[in-house]
PDB file of N, CA and C in Angstrom:
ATOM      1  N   UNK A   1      70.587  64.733 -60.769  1.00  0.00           N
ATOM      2  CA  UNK A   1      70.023  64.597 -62.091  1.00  0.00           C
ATOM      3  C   UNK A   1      71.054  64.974 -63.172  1.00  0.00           C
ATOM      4  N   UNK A   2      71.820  65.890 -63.305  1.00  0.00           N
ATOM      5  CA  UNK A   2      72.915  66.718 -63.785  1.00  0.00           C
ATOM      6  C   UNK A   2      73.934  65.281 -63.990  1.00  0.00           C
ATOM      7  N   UNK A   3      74.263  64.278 -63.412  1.00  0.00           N
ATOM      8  CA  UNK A   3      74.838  63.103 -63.116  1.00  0.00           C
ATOM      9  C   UNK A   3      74.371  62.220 -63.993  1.00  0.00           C
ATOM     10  N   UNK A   4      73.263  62.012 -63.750  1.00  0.00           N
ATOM     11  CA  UNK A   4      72.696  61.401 -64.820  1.00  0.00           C
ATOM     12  C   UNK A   4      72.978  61.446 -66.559  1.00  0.00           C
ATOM     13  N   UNK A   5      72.738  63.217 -66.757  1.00  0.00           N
ATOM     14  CA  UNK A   5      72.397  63.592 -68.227  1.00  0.00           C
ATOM     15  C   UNK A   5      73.846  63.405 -68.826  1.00  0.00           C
ATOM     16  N   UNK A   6      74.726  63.679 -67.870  1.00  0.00           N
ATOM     17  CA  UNK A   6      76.263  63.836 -68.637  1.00  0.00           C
ATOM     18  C   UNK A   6      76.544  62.497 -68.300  1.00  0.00           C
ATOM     19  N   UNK A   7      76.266  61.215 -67.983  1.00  0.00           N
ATOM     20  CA  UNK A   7      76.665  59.503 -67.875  1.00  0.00           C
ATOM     21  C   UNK A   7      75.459  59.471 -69.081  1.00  0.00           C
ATOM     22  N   UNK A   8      74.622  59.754 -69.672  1.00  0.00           N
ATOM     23  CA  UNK A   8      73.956  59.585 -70.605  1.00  0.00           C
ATOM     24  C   UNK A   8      74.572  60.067 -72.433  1.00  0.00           C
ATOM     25  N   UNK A   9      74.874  61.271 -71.762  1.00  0.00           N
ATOM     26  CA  UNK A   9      75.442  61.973 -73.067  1.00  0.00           C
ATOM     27  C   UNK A   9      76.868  61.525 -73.359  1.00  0.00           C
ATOM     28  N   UNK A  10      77.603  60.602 -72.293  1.00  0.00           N
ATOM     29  CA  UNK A  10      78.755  59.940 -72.621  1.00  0.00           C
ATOM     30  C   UNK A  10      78.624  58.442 -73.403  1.00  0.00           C
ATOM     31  N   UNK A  11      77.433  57.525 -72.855  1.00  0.00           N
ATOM     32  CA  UNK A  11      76.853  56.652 -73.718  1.00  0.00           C
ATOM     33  C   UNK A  11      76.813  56.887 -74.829  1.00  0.00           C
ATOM     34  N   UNK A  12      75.995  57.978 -75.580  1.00  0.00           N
ATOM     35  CA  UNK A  12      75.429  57.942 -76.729  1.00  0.00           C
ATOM     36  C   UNK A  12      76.946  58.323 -77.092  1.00  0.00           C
ATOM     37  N   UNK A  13      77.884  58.990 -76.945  1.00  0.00           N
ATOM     38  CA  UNK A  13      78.659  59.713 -77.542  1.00  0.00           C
ATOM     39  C   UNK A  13      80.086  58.247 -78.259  1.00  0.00           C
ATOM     40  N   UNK A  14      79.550  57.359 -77.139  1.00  0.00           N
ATOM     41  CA  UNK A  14      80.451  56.502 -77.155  1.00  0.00           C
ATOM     42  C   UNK A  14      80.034  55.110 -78.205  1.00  0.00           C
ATOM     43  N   UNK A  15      78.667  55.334 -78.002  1.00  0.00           N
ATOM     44  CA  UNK A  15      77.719  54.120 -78.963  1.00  0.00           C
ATOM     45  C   UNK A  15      78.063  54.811 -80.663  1.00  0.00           C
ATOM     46  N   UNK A  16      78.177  56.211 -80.637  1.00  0.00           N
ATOM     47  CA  UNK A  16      78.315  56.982 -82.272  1.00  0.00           C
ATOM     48  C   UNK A  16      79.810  56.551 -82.597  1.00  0.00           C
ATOM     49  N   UNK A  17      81.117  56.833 -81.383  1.00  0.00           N
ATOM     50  CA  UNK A  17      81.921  56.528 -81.747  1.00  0.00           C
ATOM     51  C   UNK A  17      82.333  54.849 -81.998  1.00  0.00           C
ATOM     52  N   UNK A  18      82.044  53.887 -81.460  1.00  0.00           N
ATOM     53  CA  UNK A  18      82.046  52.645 -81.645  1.00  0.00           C
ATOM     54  C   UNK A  18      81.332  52.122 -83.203  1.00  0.00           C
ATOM     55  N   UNK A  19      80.236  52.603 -83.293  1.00  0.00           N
ATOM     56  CA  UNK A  19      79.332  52.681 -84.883  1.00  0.00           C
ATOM     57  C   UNK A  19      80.338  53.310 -86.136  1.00  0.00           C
ATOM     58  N   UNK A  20      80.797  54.268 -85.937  1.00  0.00           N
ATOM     59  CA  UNK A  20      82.165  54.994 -86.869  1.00  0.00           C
ATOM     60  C   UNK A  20      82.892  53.855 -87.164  1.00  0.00           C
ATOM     61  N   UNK A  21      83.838  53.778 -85.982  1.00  0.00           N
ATOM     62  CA  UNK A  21      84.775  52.794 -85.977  1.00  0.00           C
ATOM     63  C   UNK A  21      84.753  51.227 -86.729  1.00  0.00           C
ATOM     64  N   UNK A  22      83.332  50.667 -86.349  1.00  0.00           N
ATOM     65  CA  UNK A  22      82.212  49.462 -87.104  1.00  0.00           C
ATOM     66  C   UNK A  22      82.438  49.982 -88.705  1.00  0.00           C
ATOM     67  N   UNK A  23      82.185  50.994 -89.109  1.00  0.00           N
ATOM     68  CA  UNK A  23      81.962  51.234 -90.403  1.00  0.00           C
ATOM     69  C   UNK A  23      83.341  51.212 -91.065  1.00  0.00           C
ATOM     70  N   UNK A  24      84.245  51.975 -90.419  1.00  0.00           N
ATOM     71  CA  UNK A  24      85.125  52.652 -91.306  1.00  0.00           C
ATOM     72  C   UNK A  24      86.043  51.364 -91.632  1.00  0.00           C
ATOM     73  N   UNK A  25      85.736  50.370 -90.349  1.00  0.00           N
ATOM     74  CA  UNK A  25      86.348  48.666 -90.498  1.00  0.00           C
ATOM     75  C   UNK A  25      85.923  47.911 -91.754  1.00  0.00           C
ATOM     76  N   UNK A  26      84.608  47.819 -91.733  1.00  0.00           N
ATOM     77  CA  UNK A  26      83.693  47.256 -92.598  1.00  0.00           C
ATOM     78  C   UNK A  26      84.405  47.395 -94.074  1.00  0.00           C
ATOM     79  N   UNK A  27      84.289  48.944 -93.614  1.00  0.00           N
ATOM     80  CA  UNK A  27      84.407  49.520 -95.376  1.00  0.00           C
ATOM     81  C   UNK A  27      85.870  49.221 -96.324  1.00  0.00           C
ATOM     82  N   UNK A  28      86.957  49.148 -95.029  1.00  0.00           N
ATOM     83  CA  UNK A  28      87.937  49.516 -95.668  1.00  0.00           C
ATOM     84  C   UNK A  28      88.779  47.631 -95.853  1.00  0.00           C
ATOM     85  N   UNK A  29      88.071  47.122 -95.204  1.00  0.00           N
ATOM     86  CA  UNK A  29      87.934  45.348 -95.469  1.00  0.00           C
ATOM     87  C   UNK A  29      87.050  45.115 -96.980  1.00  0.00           C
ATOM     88  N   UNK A  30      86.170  46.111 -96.810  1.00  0.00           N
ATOM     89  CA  UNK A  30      85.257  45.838 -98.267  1.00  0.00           C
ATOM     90  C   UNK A  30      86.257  45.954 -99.673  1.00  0.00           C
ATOM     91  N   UNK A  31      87.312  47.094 -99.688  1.00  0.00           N
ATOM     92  CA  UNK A  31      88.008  48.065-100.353  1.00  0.00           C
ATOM     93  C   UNK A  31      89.021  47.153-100.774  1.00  0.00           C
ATOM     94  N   UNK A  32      89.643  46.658 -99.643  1.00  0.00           N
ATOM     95  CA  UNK A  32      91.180  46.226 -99.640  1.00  0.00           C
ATOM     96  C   UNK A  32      91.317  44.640 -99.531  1.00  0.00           C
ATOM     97  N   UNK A  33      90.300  43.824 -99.709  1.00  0.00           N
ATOM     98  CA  UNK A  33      90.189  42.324 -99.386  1.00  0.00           C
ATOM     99  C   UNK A  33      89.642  41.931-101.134  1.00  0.00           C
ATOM    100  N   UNK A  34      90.932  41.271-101.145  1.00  0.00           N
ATOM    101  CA  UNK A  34      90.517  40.793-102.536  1.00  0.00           C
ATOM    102  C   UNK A  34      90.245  39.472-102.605  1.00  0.00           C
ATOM    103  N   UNK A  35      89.265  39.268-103.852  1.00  0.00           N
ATOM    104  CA  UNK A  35      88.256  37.920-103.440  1.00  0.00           C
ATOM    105  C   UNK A  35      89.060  37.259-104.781  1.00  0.00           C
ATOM    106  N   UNK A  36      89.578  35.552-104.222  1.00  0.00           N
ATOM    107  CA  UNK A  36      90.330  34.616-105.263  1.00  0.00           C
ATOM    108  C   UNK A  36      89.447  33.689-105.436  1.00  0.00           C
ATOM    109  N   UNK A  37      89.013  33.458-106.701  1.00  0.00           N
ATOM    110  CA  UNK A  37      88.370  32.483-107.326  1.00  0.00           C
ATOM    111  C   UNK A  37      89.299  31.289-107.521  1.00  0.00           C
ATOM    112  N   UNK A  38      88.702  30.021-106.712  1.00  0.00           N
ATOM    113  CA  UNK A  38      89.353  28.732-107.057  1.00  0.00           C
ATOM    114  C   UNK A  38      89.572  28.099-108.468  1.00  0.00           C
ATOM    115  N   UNK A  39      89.705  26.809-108.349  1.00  0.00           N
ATOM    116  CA  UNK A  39      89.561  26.052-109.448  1.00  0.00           C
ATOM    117  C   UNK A  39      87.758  25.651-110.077  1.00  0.00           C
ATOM    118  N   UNK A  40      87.225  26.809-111.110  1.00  0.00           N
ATOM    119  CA  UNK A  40      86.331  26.598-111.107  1.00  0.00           C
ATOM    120  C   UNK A  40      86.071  25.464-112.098  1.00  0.00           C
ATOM    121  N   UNK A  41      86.844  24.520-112.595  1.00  0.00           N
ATOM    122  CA  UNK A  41      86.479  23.597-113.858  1.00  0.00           C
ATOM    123  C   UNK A  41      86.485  22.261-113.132  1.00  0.00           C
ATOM    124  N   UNK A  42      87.040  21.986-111.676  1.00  0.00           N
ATOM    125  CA  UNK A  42      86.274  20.906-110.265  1.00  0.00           C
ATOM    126  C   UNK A  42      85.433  21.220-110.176  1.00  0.00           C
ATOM    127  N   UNK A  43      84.998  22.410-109.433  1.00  0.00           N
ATOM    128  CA  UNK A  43      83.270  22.782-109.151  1.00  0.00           C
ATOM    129  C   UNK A  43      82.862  22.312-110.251  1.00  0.00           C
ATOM    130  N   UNK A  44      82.550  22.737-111.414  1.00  0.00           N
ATOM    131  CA  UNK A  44      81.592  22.509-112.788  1.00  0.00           C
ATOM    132  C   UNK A  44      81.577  21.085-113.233  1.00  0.00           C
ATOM    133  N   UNK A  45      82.804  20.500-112.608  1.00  0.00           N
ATOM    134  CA  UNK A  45      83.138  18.855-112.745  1.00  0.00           C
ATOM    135  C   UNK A  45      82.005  18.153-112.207  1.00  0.00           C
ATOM    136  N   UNK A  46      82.495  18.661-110.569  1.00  0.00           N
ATOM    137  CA  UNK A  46      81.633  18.123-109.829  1.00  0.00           C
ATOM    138  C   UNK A  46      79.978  18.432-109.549  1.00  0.00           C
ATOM    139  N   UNK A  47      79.745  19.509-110.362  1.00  0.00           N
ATOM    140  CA  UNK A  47      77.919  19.787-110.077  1.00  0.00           C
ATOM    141  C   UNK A  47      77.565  19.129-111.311  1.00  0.00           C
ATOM    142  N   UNK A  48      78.700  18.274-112.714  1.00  0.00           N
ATOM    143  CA  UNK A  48      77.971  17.983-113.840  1.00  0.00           C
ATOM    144  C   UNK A  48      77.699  16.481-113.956  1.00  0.00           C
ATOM    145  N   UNK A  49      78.867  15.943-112.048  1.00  0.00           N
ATOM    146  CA  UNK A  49      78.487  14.430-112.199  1.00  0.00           C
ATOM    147  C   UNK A  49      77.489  14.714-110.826  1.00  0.00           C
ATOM    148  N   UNK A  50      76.936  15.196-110.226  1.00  0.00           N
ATOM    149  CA  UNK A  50      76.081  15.026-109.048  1.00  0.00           C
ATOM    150  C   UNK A  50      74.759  15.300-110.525  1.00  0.00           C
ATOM    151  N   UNK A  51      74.878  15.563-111.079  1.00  0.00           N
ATOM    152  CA  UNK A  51      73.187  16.144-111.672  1.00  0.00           C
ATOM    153  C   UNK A  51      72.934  15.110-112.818  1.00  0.00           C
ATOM    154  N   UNK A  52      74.325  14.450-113.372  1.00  0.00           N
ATOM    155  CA  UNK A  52      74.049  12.785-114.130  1.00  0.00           C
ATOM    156  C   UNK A  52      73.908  11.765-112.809  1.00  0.00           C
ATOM    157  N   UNK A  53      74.096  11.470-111.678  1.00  0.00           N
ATOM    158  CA  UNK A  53      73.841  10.820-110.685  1.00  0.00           C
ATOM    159  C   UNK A  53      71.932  11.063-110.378  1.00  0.00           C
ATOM    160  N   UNK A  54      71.322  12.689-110.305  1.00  0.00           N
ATOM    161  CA  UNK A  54      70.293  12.954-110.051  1.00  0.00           C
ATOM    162  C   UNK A  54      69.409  12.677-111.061  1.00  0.00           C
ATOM    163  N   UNK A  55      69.732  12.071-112.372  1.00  0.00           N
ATOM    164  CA  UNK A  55      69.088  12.046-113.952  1.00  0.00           C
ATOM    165  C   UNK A  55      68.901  10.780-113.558  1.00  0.00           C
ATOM    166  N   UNK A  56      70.087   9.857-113.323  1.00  0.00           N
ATOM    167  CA  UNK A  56      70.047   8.297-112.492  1.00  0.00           C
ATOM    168  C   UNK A  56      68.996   8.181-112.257  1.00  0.00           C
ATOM    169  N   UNK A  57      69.125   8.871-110.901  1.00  0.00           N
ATOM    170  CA  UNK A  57      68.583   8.182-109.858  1.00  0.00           C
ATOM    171  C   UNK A  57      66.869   8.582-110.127  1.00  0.00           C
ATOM    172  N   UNK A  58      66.423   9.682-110.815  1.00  0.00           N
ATOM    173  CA  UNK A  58      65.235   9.714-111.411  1.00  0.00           C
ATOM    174  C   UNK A  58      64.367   9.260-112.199  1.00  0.00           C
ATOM    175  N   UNK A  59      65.517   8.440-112.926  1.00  0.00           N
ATOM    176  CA  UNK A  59      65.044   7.166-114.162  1.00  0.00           C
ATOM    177  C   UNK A  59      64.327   6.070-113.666  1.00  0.00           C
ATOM    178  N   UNK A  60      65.696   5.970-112.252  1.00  0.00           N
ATOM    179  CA  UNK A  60      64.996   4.847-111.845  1.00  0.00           C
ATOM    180  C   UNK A  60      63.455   4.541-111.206  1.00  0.00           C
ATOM    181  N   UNK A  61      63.265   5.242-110.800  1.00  0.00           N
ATOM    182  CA  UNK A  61      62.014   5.759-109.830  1.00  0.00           C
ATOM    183  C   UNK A  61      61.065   5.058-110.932  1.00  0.00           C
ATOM    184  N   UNK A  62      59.884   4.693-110.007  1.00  0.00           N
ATOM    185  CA  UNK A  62      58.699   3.870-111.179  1.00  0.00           C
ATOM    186  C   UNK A  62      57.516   4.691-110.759  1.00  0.00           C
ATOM    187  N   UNK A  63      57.256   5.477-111.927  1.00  0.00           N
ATOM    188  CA  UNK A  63      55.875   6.574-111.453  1.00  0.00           C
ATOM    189  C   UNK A  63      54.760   6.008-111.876  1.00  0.00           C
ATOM    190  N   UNK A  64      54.987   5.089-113.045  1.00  0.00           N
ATOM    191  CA  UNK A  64      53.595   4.770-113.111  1.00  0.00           C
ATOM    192  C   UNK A  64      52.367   4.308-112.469  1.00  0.00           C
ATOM    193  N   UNK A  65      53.170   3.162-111.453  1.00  0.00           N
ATOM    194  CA  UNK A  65      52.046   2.703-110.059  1.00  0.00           C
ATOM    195  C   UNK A  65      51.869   3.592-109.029  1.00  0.00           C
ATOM    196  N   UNK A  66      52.142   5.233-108.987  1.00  0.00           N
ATOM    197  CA  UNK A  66      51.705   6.278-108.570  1.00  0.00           C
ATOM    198  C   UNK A  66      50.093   6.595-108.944  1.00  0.00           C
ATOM    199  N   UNK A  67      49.226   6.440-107.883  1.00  0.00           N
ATOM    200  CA  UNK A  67      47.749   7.036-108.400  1.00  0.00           C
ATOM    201  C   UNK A  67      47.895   8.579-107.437  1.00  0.00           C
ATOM    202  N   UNK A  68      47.430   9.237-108.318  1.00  0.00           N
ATOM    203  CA  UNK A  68      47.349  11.099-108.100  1.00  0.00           C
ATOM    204  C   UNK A  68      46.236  11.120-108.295  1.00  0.00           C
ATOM    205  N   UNK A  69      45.633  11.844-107.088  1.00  0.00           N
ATOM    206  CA  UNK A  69      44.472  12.175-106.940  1.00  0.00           C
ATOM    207  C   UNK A  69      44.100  13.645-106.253  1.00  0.00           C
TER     208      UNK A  69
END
Protein backbone atom coordinates (compact mmCIF):
# COMPACT_ATOMS: atom_id res chain seq x y z
CA UNK A 1 0.00 0.00 0.00
CA UNK A 2 3.02 2.35 1.06
CA UNK A 3 3.86 1.68 -2.95
CA UNK A 4 1.03 2.84 -3.96
CA UNK A 5 0.76 6.33 -1.90
CA UNK A 6 4.37 7.41 -2.89
CA UNK A 7 3.60 6.34 -7.10
CA UNK A 8 0.57 8.56 -6.28
CA UNK A 9 2.21 11.45 -4.56
CA UNK A 10 4.78 11.39 -7.50
CA UNK A 11 1.81 11.84 -10.07
CA UNK A 12 0.30 14.67 -8.51
CA UNK A 13 3.69 16.18 -7.86
CA UNK A 14 4.48 15.81 -11.45
CA UNK A 15 0.87 16.90 -12.93
CA UNK A 16 1.66 20.51 -10.51
CA UNK A 17 5.00 20.57 -12.04
CA UNK A 18 3.97 20.14 -15.77
CA UNK A 19 0.83 22.86 -15.00
CA UNK A 20 3.80 25.50 -13.75
CA UNK A 21 5.75 24.86 -16.62
CA UNK A 22 2.14 25.23 -19.03
CA UNK A 23 1.81 28.59 -17.38
CA UNK A 24 5.03 30.14 -17.05
CA UNK A 25 5.13 29.19 -21.19
CA UNK A 26 1.83 30.67 -21.78
CA UNK A 27 2.65 33.72 -19.94
CA UNK A 28 5.89 34.61 -21.05
CA UNK A 29 4.68 34.03 -25.01
CA UNK A 30 1.80 36.37 -23.81
CA UNK A 31 4.64 39.09 -22.62
CA UNK A 32 7.19 38.76 -25.32
CA UNK A 33 5.15 37.98 -28.71
CA UNK A 34 4.40 40.99 -30.38
CA UNK A 35 1.25 41.23 -32.44
CA UNK A 36 1.86 43.07 -36.28
CA UNK A 37 -1.00 44.57 -37.77
CA UNK A 38 -1.15 44.13 -41.63
CA UNK A 39 -2.21 46.27 -44.32
CA UNK A 40 -5.38 47.40 -42.86
CA UNK A 41 -6.66 49.85 -45.85
CA UNK A 42 -6.98 46.04 -48.22
CA UNK A 43 -9.01 44.61 -45.47
CA UNK A 44 -11.35 47.87 -45.33
CA UNK A 45 -10.99 47.76 -49.28
CA UNK A 46 -12.07 44.57 -49.41
CA UNK A 47 -15.09 44.34 -46.68
CA UNK A 48 -16.29 47.88 -48.54
CA UNK A 49 -16.56 46.03 -52.02
CA UNK A 50 -18.04 42.58 -50.60
CA UNK A 51 -20.91 44.77 -48.73
CA UNK A 52 -21.57 47.02 -52.27
CA UNK A 53 -21.70 43.43 -53.96
CA UNK A 54 -24.26 42.40 -50.80
CA UNK A 55 -26.40 45.94 -51.43
CA UNK A 56 -26.34 44.33 -55.24
CA UNK A 57 -27.25 41.48 -54.80
CA UNK A 58 -30.22 42.58 -52.36
CA UNK A 59 -31.68 45.02 -54.82
CA UNK A 60 -31.98 42.52 -56.92
CA UNK A 61 -34.11 40.12 -55.06
CA UNK A 62 -38.03 40.71 -55.87
CA UNK A 63 -39.92 40.75 -52.44
CA UNK A 64 -42.90 41.83 -53.50
CA UNK A 65 -44.39 38.38 -54.88
CA UNK A 66 -43.36 37.19 -51.32
CA UNK A 67 -46.80 36.42 -49.37
CA UNK A 68 -45.90 36.43 -45.37
CA UNK A 69 -48.05 34.90 -43.42
Amino acid sequence: MSNKSGTSKKTVVLIFLLTIIALSFASYKAVFTETKVGNTEELQEKEKASEEEAIEELEGLDLEDIDIE
